[in-house]
N, C-alpha and C. Protein backbone atom coordinates (compact mmCIF):
# COMPACT_ATOMS: atom_id res chain seq x y z
N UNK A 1 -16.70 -35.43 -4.73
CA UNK A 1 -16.15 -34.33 -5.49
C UNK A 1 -14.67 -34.18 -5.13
N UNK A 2 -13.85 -33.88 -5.94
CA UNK A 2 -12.03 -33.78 -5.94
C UNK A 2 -12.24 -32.75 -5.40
N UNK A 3 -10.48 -31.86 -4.63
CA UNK A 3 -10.76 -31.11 -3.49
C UNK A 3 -10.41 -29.78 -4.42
N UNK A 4 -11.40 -28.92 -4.80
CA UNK A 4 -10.87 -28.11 -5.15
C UNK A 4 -9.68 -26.87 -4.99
N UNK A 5 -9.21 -26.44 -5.92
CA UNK A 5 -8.07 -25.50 -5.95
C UNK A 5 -8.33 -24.07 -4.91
N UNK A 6 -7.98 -23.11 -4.63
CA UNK A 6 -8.36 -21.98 -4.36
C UNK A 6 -8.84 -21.27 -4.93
N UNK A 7 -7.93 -21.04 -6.11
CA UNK A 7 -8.37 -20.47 -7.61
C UNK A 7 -9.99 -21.17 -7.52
N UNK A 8 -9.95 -22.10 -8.03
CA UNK A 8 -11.39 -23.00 -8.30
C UNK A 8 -12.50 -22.72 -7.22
N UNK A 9 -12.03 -22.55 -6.16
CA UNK A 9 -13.18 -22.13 -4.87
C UNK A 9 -13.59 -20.68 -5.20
N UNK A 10 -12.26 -19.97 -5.39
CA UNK A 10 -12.48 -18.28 -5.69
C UNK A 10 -13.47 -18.13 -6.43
N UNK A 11 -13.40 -19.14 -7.74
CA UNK A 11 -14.48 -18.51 -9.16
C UNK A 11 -15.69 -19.07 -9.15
N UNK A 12 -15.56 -20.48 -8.47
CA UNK A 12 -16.72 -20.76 -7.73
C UNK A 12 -17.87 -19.65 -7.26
N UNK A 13 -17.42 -19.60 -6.02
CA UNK A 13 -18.21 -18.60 -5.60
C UNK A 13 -18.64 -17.35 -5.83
N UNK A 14 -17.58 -16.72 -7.12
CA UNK A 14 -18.00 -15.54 -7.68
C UNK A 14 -18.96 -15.64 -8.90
N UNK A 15 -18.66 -16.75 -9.69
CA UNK A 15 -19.98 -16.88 -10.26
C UNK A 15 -20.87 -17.57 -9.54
N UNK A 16 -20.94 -17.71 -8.39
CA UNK A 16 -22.31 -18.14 -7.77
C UNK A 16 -23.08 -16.67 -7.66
N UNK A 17 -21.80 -15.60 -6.83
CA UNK A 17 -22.65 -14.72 -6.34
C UNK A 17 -23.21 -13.44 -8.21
N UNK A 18 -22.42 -13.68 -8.94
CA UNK A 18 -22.43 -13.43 -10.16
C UNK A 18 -24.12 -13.43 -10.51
N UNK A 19 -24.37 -14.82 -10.54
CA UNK A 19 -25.65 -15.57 -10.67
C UNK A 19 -26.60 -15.13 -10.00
N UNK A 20 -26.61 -15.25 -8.90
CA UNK A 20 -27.63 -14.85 -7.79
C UNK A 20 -27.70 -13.56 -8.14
N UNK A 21 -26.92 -12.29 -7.91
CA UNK A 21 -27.17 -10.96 -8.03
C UNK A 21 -27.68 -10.45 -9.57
N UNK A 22 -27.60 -11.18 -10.55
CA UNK A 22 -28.14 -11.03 -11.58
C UNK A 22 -29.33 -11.28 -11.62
N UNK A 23 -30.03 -11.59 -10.43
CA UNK A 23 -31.33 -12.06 -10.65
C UNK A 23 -32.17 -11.43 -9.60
N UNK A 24 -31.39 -10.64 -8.72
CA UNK A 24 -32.30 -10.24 -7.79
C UNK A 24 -31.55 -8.61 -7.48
N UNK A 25 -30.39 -8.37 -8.03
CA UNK A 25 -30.05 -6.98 -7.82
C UNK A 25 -29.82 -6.40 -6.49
N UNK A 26 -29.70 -7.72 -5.35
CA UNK A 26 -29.01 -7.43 -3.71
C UNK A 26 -28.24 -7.44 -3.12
N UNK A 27 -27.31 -7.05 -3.38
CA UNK A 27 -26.04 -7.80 -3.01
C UNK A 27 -25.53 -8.51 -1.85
N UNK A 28 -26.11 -8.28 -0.55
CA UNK A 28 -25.87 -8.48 0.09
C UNK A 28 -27.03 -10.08 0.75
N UNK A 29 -27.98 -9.91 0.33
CA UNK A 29 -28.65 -11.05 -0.37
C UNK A 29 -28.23 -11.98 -1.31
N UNK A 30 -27.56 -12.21 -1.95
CA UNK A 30 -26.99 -12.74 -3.04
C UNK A 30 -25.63 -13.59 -2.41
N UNK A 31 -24.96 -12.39 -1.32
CA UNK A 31 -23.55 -13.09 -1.06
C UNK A 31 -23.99 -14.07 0.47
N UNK A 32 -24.85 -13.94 0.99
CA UNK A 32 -25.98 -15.17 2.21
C UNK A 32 -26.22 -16.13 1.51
N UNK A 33 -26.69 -16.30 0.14
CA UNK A 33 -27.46 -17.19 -0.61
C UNK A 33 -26.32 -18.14 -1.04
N UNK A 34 -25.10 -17.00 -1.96
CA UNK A 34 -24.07 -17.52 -2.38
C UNK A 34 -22.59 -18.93 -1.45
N UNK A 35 -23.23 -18.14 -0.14
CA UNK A 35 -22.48 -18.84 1.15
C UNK A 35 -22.86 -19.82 1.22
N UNK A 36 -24.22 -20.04 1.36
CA UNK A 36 -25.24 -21.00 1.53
C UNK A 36 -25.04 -22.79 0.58
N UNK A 37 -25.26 -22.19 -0.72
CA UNK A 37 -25.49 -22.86 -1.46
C UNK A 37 -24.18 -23.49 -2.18
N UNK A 38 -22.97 -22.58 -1.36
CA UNK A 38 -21.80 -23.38 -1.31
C UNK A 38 -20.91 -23.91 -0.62
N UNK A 39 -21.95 -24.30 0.53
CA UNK A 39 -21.36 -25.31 1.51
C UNK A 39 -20.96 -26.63 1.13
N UNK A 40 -21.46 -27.31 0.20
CA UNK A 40 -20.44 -28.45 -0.34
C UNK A 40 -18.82 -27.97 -1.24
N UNK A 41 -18.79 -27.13 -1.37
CA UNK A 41 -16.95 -26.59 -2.04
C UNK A 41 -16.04 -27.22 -1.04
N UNK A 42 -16.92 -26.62 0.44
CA UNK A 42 -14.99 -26.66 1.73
C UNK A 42 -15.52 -26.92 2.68
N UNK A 43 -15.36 -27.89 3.15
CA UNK A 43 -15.12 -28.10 4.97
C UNK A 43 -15.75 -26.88 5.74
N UNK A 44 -14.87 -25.74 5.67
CA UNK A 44 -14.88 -24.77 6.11
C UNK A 44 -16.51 -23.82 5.84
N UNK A 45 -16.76 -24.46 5.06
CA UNK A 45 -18.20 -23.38 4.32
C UNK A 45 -19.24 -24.59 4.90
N UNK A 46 -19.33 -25.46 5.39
CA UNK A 46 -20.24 -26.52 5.98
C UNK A 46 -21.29 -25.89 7.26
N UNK A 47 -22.79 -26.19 6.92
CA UNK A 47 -22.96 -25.42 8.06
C UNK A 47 -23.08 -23.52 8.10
N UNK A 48 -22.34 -22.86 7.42
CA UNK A 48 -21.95 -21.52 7.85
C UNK A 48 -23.16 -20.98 7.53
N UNK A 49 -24.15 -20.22 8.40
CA UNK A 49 -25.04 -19.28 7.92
C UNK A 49 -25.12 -18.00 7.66
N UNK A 50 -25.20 -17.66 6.12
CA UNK A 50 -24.87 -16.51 5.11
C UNK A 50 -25.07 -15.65 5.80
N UNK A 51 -26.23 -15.36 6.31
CA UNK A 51 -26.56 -14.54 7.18
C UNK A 51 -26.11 -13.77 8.48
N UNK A 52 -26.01 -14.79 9.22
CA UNK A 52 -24.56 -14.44 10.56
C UNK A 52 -23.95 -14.36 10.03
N UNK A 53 -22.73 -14.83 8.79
CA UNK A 53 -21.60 -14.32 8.55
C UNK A 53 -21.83 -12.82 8.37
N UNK A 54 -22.73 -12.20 7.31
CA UNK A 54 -22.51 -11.20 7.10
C UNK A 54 -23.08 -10.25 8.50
N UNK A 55 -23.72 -10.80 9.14
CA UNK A 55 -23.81 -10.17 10.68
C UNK A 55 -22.34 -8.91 11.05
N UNK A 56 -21.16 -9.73 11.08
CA UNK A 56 -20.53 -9.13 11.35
C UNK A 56 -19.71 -7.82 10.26
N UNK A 57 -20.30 -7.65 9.31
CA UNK A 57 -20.03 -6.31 8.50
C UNK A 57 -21.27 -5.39 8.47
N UNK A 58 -22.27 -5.45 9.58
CA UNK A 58 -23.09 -4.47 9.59
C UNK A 58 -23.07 -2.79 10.09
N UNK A 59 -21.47 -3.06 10.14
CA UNK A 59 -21.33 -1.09 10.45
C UNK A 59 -20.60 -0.36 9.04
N UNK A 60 -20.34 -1.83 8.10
CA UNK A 60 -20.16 -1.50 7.02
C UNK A 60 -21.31 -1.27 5.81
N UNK A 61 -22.39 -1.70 6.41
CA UNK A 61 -23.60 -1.83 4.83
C UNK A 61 -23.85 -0.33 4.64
N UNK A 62 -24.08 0.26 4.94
CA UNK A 62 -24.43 1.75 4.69
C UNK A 62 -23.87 2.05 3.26
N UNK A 63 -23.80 1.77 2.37
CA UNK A 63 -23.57 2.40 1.37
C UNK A 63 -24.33 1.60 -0.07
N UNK A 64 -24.25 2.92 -0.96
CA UNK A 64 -25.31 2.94 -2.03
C UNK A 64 -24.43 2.81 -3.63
N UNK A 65 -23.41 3.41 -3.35
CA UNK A 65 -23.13 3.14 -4.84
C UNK A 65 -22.37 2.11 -5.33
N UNK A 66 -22.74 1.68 -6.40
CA UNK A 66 -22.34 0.46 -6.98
C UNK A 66 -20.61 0.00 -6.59
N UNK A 67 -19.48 0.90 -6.76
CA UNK A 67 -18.22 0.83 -6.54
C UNK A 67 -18.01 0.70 -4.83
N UNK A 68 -18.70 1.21 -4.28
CA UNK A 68 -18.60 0.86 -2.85
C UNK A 68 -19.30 -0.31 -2.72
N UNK A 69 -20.32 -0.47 -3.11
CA UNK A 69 -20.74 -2.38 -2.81
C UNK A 69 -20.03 -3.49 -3.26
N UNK A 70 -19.18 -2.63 -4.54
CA UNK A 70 -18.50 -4.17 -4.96
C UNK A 70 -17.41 -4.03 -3.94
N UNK A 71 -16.63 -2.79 -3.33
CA UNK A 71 -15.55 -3.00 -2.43
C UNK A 71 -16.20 -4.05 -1.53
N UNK A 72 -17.09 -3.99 -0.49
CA UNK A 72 -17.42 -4.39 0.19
C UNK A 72 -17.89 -5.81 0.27
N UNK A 73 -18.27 -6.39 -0.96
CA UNK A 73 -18.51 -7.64 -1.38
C UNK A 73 -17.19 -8.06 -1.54
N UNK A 74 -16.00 -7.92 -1.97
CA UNK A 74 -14.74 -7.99 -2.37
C UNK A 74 -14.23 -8.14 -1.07
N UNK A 75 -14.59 -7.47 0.13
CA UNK A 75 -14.08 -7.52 1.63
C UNK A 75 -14.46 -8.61 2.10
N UNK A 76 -15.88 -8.81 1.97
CA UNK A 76 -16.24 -9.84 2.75
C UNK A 76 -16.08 -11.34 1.85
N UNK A 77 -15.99 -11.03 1.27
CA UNK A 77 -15.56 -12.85 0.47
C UNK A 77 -13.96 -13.05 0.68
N UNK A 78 -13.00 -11.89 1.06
CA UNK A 78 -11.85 -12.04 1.25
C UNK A 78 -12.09 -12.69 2.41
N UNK A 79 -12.42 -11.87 3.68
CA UNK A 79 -13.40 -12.29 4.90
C UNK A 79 -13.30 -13.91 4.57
N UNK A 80 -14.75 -14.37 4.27
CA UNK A 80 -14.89 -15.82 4.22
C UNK A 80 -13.27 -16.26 3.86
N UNK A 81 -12.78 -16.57 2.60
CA UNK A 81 -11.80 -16.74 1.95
C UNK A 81 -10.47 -17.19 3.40
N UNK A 82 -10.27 -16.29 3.96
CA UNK A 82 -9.53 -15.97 5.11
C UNK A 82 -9.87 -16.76 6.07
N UNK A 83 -11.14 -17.02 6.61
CA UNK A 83 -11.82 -17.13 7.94
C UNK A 83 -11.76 -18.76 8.27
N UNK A 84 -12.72 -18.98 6.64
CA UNK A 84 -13.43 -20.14 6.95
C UNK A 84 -12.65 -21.31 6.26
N UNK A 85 -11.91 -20.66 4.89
CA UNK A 85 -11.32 -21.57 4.24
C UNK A 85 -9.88 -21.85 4.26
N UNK A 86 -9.34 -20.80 5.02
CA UNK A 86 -7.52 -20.41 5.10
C UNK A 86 -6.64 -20.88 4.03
N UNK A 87 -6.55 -19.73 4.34
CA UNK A 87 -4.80 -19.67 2.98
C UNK A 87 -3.79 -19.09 3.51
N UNK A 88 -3.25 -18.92 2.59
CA UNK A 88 -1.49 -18.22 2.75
C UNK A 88 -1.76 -16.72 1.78
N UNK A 89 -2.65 -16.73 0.48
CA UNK A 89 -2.56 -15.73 -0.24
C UNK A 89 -3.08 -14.07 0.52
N UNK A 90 -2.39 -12.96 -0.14
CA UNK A 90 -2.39 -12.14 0.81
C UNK A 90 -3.92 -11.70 0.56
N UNK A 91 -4.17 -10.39 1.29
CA UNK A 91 -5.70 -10.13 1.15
C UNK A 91 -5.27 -9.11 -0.31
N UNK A 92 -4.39 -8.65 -0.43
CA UNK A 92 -3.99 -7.89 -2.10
C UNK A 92 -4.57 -8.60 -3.21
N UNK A 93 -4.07 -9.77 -3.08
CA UNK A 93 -3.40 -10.77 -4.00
C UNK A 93 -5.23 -11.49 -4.38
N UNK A 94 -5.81 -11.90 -2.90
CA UNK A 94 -7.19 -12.05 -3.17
C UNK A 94 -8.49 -11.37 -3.46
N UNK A 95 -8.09 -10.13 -3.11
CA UNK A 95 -8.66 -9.00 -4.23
C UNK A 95 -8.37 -8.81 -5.58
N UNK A 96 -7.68 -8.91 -6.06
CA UNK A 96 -7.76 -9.02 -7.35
C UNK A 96 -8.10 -9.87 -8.39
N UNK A 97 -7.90 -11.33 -7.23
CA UNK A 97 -8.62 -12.80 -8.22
C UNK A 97 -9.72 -12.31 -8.04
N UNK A 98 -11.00 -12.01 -6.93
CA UNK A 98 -11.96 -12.12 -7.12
C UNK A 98 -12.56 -10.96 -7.13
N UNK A 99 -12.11 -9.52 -7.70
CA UNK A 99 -12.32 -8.68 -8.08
C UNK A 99 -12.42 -9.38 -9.84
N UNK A 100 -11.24 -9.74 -10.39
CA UNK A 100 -11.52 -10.07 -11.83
C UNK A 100 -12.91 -11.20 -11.72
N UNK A 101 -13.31 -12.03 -11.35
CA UNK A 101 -14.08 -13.10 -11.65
C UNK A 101 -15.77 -12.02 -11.27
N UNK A 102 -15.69 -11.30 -10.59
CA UNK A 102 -16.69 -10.27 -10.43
C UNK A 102 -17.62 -9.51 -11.85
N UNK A 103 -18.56 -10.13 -11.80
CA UNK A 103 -19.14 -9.10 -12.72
C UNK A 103 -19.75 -7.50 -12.22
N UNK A 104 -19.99 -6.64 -13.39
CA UNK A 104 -19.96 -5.15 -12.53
C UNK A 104 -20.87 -5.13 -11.87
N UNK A 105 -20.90 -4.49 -10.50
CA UNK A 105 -22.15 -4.41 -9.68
C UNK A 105 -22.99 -2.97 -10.28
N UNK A 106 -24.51 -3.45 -10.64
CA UNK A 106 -25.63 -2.51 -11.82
C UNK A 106 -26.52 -2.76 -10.80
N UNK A 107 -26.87 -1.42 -10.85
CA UNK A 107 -28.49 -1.81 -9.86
C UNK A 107 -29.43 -1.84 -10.91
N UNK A 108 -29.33 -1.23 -11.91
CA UNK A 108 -30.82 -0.82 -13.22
C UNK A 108 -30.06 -1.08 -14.40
C-alpha cells in the first residue's frame, strides 16, 4: 500500500470510526475497534491496543451527552494523531479536519 497522506490517514480513520459507531452506538468502543483495525495505515498504529490507548483518558469518560463525546473522541484521535503518528499540524488545525470528516454523534 502507497504511504498515505495525513489528510488520507485523518479520513481514514474517521470513517472507520464513522462505521463502527453506526452500528453499535459506543463510542468509545468503536474508537478501540477503529485503532485496531487500522493498524495497517502507519507504522505508528502497528501493534497499538485500542484499548490501552484509550486507558489513558479514563478520568475523562464520564460524560453523556452527545457534544461532549464527540469533544472527547475529537481529543483522543488528536491524541493518537499526535502520539503515534506525528506531525507538525497544530491540535486546532486537527480538530477541525477531523471534526469535519465526523459524523454527528446520535445515541437513538
Amino acid at each position: 500500500m502507497a504511504a498515505l497522506t495525513e489528510s488520507e490517514l485523518i479520513e481514514r480513520l474517521c470513517r472507520t470510526f464513522n462505521t463502527q459507531f453506526s452500528g453499535n452506538r459506543n463510542a468509545m468502543q468503536s474508537l478501540a475497534t477503529t485503532i485496531e483495525l487500522s493498524e495497517s495505515l502507519h507504522p505508528g498504529l502497528r501493534g497499538l491496543n485500542g484499548k490501552n490507548f484509550l486507558s489513558s483518558f479514563t478520568d475523562r469518560m464520564n460524560v453523556w451527552h452527545p457534544d461532549e463525546v464527540r469533544v472527547l473522541v475529537i481529543d483522543m484521535m488528536i491524541h493518537l494523531v499526535k502520539e503515534k503518528i506525528t506531525t507538525d499540524s497544530s491540535k486546532q488545525a486537527l480538530s477541525r479536519e477531523i471534526d469535519g470528516y465526523l459524523l454527528p454523534i446520535k445515541f437513538w
